[in-house]
PDB file of N, CA and C in Angstrom:
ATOM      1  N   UNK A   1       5.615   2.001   5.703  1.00  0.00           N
ATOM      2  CA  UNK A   1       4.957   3.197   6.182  1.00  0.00           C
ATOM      3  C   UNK A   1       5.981   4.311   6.294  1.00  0.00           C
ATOM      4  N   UNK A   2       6.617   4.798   5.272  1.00  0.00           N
ATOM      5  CA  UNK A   2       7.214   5.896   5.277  1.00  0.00           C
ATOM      6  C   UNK A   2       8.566   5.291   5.849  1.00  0.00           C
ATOM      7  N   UNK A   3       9.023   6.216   6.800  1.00  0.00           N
ATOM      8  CA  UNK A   3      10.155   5.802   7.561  1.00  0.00           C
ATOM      9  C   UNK A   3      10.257   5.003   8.919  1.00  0.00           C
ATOM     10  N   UNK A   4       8.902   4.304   9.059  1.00  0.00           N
ATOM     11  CA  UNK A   4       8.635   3.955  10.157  1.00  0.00           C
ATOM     12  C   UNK A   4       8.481   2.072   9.770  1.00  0.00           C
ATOM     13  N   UNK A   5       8.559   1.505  11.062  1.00  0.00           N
ATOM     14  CA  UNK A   5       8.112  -0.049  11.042  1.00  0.00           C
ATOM     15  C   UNK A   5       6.267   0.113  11.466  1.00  0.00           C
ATOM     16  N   UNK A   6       5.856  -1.079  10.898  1.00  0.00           N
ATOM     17  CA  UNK A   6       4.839  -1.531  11.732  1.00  0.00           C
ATOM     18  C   UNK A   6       4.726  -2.955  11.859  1.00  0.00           C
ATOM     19  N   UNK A   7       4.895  -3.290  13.282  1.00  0.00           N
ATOM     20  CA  UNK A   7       4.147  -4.951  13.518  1.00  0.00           C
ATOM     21  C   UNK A   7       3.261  -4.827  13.832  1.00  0.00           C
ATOM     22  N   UNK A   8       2.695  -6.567  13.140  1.00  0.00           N
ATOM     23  CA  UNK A   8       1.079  -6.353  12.703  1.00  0.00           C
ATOM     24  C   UNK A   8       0.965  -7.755  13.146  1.00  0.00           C
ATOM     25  N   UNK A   9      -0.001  -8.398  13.980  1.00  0.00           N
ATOM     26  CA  UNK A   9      -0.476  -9.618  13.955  1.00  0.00           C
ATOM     27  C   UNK A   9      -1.707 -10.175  13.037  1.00  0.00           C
ATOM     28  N   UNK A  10      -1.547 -10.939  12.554  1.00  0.00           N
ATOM     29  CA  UNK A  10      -2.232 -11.394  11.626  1.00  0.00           C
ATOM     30  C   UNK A  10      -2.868 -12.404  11.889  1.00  0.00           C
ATOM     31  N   UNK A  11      -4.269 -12.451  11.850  1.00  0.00           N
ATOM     32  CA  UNK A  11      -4.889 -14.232  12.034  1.00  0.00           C
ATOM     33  C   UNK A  11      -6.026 -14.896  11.247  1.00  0.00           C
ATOM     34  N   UNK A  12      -5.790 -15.577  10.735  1.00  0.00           N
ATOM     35  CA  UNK A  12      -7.488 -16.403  10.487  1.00  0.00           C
ATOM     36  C   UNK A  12      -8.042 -17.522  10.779  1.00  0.00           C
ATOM     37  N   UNK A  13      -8.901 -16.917  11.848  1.00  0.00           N
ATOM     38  CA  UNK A  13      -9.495 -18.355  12.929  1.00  0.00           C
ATOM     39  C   UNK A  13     -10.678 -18.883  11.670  1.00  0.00           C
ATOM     40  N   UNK A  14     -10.927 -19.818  11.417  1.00  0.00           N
ATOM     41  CA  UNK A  14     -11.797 -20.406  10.658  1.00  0.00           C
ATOM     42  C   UNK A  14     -10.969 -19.964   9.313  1.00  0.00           C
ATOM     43  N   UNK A  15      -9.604 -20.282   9.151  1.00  0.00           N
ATOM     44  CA  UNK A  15      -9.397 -20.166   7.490  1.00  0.00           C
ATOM     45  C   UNK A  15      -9.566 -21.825   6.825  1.00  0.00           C
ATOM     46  N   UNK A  16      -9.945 -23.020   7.409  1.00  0.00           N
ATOM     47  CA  UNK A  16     -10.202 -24.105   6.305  1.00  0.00           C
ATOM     48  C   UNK A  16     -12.057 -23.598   6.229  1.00  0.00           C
ATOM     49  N   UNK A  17     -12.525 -22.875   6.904  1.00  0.00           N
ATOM     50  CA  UNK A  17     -14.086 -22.492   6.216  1.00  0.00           C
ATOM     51  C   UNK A  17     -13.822 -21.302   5.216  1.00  0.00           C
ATOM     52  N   UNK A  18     -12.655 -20.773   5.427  1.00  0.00           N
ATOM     53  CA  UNK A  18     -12.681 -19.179   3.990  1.00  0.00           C
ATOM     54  C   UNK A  18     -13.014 -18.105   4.666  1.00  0.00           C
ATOM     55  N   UNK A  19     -12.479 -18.149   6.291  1.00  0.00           N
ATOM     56  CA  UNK A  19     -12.910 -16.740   6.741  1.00  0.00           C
ATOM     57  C   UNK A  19     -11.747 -16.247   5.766  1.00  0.00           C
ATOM     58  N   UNK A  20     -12.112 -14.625   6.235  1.00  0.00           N
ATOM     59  CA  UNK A  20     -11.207 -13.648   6.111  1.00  0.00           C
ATOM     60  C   UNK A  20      -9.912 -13.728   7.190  1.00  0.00           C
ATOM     61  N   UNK A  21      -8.434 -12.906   7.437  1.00  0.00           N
ATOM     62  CA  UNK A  21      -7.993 -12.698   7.956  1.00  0.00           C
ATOM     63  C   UNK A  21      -8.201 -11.423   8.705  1.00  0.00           C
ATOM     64  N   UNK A  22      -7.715 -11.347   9.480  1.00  0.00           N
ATOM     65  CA  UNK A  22      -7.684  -9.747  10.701  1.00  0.00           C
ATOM     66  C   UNK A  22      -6.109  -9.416  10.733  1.00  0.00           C
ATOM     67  N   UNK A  23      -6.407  -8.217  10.973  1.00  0.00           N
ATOM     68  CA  UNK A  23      -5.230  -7.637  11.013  1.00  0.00           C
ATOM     69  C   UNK A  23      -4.699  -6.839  12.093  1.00  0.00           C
ATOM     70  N   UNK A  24      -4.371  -6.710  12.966  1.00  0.00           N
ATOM     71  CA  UNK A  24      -4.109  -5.980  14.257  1.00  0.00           C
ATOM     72  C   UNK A  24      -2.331  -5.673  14.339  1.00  0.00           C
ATOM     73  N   UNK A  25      -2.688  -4.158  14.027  1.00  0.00           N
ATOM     74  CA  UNK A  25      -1.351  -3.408  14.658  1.00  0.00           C
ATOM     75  C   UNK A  25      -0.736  -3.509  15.894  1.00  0.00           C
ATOM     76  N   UNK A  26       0.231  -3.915  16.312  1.00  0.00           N
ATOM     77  CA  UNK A  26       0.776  -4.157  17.710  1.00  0.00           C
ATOM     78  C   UNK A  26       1.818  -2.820  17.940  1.00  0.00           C
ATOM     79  N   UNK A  27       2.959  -2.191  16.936  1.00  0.00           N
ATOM     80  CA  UNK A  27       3.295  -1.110  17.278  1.00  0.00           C
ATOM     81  C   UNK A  27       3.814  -0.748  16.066  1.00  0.00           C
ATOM     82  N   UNK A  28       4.525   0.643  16.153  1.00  0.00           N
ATOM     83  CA  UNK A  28       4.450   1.254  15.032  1.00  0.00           C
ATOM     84  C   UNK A  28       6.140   1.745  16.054  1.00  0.00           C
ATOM     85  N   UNK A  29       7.132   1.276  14.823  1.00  0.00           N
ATOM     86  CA  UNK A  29       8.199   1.274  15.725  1.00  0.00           C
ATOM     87  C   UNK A  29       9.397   2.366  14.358  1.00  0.00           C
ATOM     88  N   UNK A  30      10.351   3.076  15.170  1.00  0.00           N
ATOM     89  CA  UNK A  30      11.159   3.823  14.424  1.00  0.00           C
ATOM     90  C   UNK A  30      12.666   2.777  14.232  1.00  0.00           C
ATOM     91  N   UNK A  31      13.097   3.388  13.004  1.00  0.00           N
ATOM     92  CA  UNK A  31      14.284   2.674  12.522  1.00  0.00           C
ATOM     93  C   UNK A  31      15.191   2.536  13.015  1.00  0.00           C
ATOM     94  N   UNK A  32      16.214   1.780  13.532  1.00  0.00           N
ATOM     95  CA  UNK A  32      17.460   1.475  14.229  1.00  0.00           C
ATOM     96  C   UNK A  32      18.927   1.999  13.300  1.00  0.00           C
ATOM     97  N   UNK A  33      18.672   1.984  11.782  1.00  0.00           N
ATOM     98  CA  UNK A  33      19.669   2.188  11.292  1.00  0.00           C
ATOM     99  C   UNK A  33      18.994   2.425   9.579  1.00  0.00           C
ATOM    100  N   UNK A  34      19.986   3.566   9.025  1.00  0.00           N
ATOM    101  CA  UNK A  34      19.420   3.504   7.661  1.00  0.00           C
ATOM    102  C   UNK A  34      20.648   3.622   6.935  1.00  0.00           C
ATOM    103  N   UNK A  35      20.077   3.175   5.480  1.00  0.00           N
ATOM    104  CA  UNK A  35      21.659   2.820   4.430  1.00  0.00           C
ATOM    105  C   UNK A  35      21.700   4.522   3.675  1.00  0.00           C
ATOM    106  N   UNK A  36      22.934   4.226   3.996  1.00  0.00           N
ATOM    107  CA  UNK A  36      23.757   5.753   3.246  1.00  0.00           C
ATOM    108  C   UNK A  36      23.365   5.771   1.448  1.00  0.00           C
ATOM    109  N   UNK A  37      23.583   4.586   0.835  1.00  0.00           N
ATOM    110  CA  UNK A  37      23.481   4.689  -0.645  1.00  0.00           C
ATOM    111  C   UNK A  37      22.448   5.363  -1.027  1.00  0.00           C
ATOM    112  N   UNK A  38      23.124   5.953  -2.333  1.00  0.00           N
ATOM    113  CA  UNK A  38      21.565   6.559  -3.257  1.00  0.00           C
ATOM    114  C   UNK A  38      20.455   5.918  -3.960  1.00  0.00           C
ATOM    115  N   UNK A  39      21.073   4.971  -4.113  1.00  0.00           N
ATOM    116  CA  UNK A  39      20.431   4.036  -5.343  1.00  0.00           C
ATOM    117  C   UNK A  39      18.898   3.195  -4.447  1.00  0.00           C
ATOM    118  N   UNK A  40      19.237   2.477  -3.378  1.00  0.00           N
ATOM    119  CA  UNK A  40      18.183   1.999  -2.793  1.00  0.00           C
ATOM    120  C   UNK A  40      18.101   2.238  -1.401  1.00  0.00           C
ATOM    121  N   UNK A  41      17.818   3.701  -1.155  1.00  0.00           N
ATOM    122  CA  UNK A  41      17.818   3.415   0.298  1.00  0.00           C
ATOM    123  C   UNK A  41      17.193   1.998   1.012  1.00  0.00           C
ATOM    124  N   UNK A  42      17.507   1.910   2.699  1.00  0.00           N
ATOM    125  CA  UNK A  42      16.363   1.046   3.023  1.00  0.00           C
ATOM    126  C   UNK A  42      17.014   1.833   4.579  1.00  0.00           C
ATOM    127  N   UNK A  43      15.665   1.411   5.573  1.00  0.00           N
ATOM    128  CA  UNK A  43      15.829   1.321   7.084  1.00  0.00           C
ATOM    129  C   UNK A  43      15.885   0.003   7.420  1.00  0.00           C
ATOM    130  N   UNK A  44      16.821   0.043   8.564  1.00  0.00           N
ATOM    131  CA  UNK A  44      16.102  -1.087   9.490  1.00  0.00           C
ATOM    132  C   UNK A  44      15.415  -1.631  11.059  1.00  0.00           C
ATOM    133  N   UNK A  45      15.191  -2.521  10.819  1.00  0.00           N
ATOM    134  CA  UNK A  45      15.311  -2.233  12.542  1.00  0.00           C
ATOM    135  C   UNK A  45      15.130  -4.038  12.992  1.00  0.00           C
ATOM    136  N   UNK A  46      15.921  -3.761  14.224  1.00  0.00           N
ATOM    137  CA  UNK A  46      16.250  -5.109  14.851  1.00  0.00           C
ATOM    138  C   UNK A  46      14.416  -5.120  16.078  1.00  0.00           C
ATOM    139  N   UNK A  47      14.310  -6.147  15.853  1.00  0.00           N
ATOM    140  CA  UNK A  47      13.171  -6.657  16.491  1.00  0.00           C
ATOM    141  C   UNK A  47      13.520  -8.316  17.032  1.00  0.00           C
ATOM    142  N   UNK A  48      12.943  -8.378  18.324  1.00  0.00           N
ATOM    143  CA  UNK A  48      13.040  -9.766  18.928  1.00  0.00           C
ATOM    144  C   UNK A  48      11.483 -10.093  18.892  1.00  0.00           C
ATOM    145  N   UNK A  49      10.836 -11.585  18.527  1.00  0.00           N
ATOM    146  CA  UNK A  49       9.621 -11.980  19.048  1.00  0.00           C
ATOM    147  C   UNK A  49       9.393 -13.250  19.477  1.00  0.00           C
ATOM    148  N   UNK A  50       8.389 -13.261  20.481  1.00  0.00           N
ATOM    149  CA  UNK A  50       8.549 -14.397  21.495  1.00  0.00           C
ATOM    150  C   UNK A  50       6.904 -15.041  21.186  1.00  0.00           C
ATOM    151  N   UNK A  51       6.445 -16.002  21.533  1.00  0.00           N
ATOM    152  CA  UNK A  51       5.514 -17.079  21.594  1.00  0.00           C
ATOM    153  C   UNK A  51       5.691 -17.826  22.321  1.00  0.00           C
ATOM    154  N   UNK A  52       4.567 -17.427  23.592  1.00  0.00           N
ATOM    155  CA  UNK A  52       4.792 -18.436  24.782  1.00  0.00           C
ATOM    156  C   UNK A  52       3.543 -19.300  24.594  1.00  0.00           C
ATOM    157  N   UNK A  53       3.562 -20.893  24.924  1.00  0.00           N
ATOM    158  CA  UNK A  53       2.296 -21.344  24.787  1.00  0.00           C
ATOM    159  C   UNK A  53       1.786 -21.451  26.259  1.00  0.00           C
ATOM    160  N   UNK A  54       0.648 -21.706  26.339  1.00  0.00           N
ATOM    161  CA  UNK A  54       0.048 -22.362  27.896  1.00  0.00           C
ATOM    162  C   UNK A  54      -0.878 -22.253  28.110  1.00  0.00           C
ATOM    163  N   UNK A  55      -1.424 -23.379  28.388  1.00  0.00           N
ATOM    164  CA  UNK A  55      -3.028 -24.012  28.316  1.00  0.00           C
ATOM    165  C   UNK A  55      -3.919 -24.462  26.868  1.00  0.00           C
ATOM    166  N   UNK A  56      -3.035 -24.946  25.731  1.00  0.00           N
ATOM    167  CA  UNK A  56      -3.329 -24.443  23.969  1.00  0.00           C
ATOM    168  C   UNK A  56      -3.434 -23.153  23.679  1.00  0.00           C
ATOM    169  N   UNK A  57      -2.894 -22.176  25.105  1.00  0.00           N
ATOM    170  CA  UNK A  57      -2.804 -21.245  24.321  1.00  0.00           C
ATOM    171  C   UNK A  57      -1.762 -20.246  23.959  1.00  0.00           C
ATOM    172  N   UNK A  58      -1.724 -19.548  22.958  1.00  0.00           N
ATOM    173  CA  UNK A  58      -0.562 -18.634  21.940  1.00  0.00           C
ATOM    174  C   UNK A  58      -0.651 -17.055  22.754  1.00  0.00           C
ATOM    175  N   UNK A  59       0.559 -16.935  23.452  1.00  0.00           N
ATOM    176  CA  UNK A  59       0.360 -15.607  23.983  1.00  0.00           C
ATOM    177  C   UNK A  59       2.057 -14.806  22.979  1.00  0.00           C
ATOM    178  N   UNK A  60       1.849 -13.615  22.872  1.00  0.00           N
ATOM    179  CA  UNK A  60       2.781 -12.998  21.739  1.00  0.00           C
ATOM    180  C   UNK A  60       3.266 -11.598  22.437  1.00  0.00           C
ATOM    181  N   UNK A  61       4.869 -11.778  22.405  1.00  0.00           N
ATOM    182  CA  UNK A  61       5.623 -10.698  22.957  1.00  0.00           C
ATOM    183  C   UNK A  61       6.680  -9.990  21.821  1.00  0.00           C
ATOM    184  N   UNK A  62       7.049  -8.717  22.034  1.00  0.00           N
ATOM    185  CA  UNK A  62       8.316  -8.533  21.645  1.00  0.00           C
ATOM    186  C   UNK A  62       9.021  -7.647  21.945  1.00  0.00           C
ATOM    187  N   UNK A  63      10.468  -7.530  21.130  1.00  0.00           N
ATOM    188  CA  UNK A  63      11.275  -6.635  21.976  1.00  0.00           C
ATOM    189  C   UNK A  63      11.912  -6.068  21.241  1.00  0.00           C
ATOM    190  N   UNK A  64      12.753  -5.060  21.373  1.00  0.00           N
ATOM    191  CA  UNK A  64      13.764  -3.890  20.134  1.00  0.00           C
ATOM    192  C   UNK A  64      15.013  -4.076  21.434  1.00  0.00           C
ATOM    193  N   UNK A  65      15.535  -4.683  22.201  1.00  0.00           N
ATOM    194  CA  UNK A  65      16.782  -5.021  22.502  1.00  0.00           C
ATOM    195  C   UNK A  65      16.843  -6.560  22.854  1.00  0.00           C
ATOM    196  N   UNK A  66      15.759  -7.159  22.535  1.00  0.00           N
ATOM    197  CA  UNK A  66      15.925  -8.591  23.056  1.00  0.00           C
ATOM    198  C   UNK A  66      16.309  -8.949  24.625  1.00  0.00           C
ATOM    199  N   UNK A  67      15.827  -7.761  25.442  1.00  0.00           N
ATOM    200  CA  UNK A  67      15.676  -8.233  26.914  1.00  0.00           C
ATOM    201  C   UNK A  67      14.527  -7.780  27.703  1.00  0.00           C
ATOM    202  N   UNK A  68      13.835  -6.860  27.030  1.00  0.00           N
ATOM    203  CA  UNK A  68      12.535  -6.093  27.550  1.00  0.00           C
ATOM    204  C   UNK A  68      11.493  -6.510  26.618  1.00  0.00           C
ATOM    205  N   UNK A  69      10.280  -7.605  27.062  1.00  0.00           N
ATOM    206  CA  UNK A  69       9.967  -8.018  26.239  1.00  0.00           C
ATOM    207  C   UNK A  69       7.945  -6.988  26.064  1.00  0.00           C
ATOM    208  N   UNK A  70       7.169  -6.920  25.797  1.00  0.00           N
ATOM    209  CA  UNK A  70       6.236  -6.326  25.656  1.00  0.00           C
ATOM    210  C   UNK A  70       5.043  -7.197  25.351  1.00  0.00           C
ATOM    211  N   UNK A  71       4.475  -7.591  26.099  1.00  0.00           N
ATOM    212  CA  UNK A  71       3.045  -8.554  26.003  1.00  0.00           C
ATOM    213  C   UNK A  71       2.255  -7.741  24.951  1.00  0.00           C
ATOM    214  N   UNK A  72       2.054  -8.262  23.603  1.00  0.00           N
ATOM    215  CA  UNK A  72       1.358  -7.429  22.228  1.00  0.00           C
ATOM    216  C   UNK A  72       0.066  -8.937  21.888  1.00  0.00           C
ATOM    217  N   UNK A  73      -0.421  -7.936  21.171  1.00  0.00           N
ATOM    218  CA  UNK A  73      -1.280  -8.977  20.053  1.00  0.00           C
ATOM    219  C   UNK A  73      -2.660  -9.405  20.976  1.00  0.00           C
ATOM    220  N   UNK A  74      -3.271 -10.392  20.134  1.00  0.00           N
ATOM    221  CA  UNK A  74      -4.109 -11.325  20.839  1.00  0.00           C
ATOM    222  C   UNK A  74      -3.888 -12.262  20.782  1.00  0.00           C
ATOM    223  N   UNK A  75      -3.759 -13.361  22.437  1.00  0.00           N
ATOM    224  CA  UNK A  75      -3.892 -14.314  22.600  1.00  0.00           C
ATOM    225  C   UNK A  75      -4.461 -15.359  21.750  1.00  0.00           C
ATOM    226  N   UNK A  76      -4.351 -16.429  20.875  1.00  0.00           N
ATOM    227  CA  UNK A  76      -4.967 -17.200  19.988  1.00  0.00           C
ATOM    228  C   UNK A  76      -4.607 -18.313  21.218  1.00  0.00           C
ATOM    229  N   UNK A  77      -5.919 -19.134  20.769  1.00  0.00           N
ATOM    230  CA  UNK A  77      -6.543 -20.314  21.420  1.00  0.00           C
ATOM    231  C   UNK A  77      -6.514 -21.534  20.056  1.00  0.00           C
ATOM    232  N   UNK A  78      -5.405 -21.942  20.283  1.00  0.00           N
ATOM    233  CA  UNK A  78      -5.228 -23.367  19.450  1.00  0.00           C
ATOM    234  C   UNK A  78      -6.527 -24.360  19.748  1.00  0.00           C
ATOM    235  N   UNK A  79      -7.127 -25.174  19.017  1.00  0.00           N
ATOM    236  CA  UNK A  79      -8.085 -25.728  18.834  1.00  0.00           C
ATOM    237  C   UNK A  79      -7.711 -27.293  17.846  1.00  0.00           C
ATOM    238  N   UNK A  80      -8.315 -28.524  18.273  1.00  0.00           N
ATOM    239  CA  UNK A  80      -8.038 -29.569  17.050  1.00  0.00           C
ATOM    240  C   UNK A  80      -9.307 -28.726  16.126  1.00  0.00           C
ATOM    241  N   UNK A  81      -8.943 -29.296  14.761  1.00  0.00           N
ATOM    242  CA  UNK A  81      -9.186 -28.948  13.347  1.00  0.00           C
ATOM    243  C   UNK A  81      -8.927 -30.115  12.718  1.00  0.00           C
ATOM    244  N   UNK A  82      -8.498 -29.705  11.194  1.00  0.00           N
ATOM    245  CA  UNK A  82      -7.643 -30.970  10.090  1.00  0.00           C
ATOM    246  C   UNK A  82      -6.645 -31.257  10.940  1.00  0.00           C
ATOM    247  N   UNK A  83      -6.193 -30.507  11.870  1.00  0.00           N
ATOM    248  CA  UNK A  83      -4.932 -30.941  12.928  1.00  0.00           C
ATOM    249  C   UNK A  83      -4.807 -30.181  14.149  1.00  0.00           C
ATOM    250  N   UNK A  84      -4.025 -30.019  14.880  1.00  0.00           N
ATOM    251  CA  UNK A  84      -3.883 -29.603  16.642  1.00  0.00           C
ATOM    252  C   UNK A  84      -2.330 -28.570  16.608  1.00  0.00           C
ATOM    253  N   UNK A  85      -3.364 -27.465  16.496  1.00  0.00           N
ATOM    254  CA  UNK A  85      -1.778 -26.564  16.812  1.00  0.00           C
ATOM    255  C   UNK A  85      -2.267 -25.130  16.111  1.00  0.00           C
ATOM    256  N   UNK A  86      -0.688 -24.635  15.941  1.00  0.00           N
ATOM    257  CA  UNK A  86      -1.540 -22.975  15.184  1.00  0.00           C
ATOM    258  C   UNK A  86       0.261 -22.636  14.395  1.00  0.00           C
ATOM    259  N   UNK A  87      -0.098 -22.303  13.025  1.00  0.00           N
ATOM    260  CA  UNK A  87       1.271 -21.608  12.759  1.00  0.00           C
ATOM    261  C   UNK A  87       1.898 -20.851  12.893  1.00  0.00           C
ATOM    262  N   UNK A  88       2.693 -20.519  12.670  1.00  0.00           N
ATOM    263  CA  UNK A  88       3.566 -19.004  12.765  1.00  0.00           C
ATOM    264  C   UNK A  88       4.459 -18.679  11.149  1.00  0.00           C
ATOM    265  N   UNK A  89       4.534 -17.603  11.133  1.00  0.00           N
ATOM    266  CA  UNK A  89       5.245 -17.223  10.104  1.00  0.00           C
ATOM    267  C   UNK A  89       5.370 -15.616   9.925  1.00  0.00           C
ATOM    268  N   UNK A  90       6.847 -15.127   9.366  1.00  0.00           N
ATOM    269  CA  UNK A  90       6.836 -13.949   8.735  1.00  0.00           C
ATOM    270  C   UNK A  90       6.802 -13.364   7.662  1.00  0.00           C
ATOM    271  N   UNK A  91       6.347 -11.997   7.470  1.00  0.00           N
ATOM    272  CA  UNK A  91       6.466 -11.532   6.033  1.00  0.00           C
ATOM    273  C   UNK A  91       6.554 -10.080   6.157  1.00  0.00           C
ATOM    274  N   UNK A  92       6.872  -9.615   4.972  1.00  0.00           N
ATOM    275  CA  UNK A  92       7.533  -8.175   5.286  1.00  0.00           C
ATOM    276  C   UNK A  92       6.676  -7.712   3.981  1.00  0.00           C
ATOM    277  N   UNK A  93       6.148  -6.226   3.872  1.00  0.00           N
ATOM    278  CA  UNK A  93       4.814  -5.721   2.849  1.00  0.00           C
ATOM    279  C   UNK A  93       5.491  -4.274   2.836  1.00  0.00           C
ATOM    280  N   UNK A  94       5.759  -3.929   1.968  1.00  0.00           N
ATOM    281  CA  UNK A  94       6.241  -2.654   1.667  1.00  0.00           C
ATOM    282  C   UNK A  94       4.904  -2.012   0.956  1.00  0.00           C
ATOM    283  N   UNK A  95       4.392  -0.748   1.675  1.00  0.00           N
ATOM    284  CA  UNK A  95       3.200  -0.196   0.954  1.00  0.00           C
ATOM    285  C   UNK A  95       3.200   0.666  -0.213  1.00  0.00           C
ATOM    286  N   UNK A  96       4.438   0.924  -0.316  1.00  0.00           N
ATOM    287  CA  UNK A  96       4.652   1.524  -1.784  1.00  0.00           C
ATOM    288  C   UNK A  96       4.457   1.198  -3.117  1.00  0.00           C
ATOM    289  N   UNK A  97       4.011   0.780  -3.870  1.00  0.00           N
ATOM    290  CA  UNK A  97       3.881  -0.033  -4.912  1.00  0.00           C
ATOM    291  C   UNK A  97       5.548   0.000  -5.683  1.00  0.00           C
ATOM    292  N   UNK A  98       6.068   1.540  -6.119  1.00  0.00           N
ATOM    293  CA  UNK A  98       6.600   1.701  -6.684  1.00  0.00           C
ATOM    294  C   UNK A  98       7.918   1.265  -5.820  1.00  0.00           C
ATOM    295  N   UNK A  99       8.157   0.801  -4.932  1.00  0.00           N
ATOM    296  CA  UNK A  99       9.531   0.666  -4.528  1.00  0.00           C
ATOM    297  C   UNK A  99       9.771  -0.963  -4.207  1.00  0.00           C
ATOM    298  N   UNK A 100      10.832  -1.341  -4.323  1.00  0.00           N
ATOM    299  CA  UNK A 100      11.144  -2.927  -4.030  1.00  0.00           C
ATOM    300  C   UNK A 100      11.840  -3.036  -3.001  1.00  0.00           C
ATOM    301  N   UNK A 101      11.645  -2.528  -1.914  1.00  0.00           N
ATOM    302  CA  UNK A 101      12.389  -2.571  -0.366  1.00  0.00           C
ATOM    303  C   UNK A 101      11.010  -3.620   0.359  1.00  0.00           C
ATOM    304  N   UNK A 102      11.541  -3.963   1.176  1.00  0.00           N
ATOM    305  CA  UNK A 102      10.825  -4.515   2.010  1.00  0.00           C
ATOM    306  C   UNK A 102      11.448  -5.401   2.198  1.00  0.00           C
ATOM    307  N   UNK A 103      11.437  -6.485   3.765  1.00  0.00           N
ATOM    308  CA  UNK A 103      12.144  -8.015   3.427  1.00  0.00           C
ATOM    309  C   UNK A 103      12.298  -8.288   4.813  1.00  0.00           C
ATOM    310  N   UNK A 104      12.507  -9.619   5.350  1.00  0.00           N
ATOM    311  CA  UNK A 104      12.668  -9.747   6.600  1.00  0.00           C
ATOM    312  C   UNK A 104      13.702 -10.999   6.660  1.00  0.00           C
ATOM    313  N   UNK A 105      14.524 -10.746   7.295  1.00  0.00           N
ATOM    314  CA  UNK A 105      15.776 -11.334   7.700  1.00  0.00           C
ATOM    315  C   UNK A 105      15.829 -11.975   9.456  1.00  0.00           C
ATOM    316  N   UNK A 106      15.643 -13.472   9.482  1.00  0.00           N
ATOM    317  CA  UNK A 106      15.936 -13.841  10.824  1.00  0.00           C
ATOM    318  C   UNK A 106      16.823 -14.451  10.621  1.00  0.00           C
ATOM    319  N   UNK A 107      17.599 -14.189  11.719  1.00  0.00           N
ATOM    320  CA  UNK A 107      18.533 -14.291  12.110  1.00  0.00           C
ATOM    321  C   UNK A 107      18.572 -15.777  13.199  1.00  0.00           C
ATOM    322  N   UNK A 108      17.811 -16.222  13.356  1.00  0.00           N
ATOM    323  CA  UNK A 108      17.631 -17.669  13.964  1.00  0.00           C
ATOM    324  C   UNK A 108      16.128 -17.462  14.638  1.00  0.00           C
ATOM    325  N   UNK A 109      15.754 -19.146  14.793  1.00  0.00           N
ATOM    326  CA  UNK A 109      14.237 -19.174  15.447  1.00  0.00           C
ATOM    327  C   UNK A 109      14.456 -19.999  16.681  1.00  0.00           C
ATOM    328  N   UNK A 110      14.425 -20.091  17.888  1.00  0.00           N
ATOM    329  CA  UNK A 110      14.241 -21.024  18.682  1.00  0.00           C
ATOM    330  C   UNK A 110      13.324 -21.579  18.799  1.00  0.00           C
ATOM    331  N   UNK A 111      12.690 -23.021  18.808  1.00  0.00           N
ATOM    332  CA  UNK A 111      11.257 -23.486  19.613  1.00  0.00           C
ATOM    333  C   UNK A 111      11.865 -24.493  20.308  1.00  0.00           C
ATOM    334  N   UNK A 112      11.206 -24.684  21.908  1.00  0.00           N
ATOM    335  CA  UNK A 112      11.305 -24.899  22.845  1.00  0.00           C
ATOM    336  C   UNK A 112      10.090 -25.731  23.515  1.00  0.00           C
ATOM    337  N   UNK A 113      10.353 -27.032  24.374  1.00  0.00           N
ATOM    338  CA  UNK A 113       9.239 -27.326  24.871  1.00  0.00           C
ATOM    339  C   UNK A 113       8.023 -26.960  25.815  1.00  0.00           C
TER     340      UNK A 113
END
């Protein structure tokens, strides 16, 4: 989105029936740092995110210094299915067609009991 971030939670409750996914903006965040070169610019920005569980359920935080954290998203309610639980994962979508920036880099994952 231009020069800006956006986190986005993403879900699809009923995806072994073929729902659709949803898409929900959580914030629309400015860049921490951008590259000097000509050839490919890029921005970046440091982001922390958290997943607390309790009660089967998925509550979703995050943070831009990794100590102030921000209750975002919607709560997902894990459910048994083909199995008992809910995934997680990232991905990074550059809306430009014409440009090849985009990408997401972690830097480590903790999970915890």
């Amino acid at each position: 989105m231009g020069d800006k971030f956006q986190l986005v939670q993403m879900t699809c409750k009923g995806a072994d029936k073929g729902k659709a996914q949803t898409e929900n903006i959580i914030a629309t965040l400015k860049p921490t740092e951008a590259d000097c070169i000509m050839y490919h610019p890029a921005i970046h920005e440091d982001i922390y995110l958290r997943l607390h569980v309790s009660q089967s359920k998925l509550h979703f935080a995050y943070s831009t210094n990794g100590r102030d954290f921000m209750e975002c998203g919607e709560e997902f309610q894990m459910k048994e299915g083909k199995w008992i639980g809910a995934k997680f994962g990232f991905l990074s979508v550059e809306s430009d067609l014409q440009c090849d920036r985009g990408w997401v880099e972690a830097d480590w994952i903790r999970i915890t009991p």
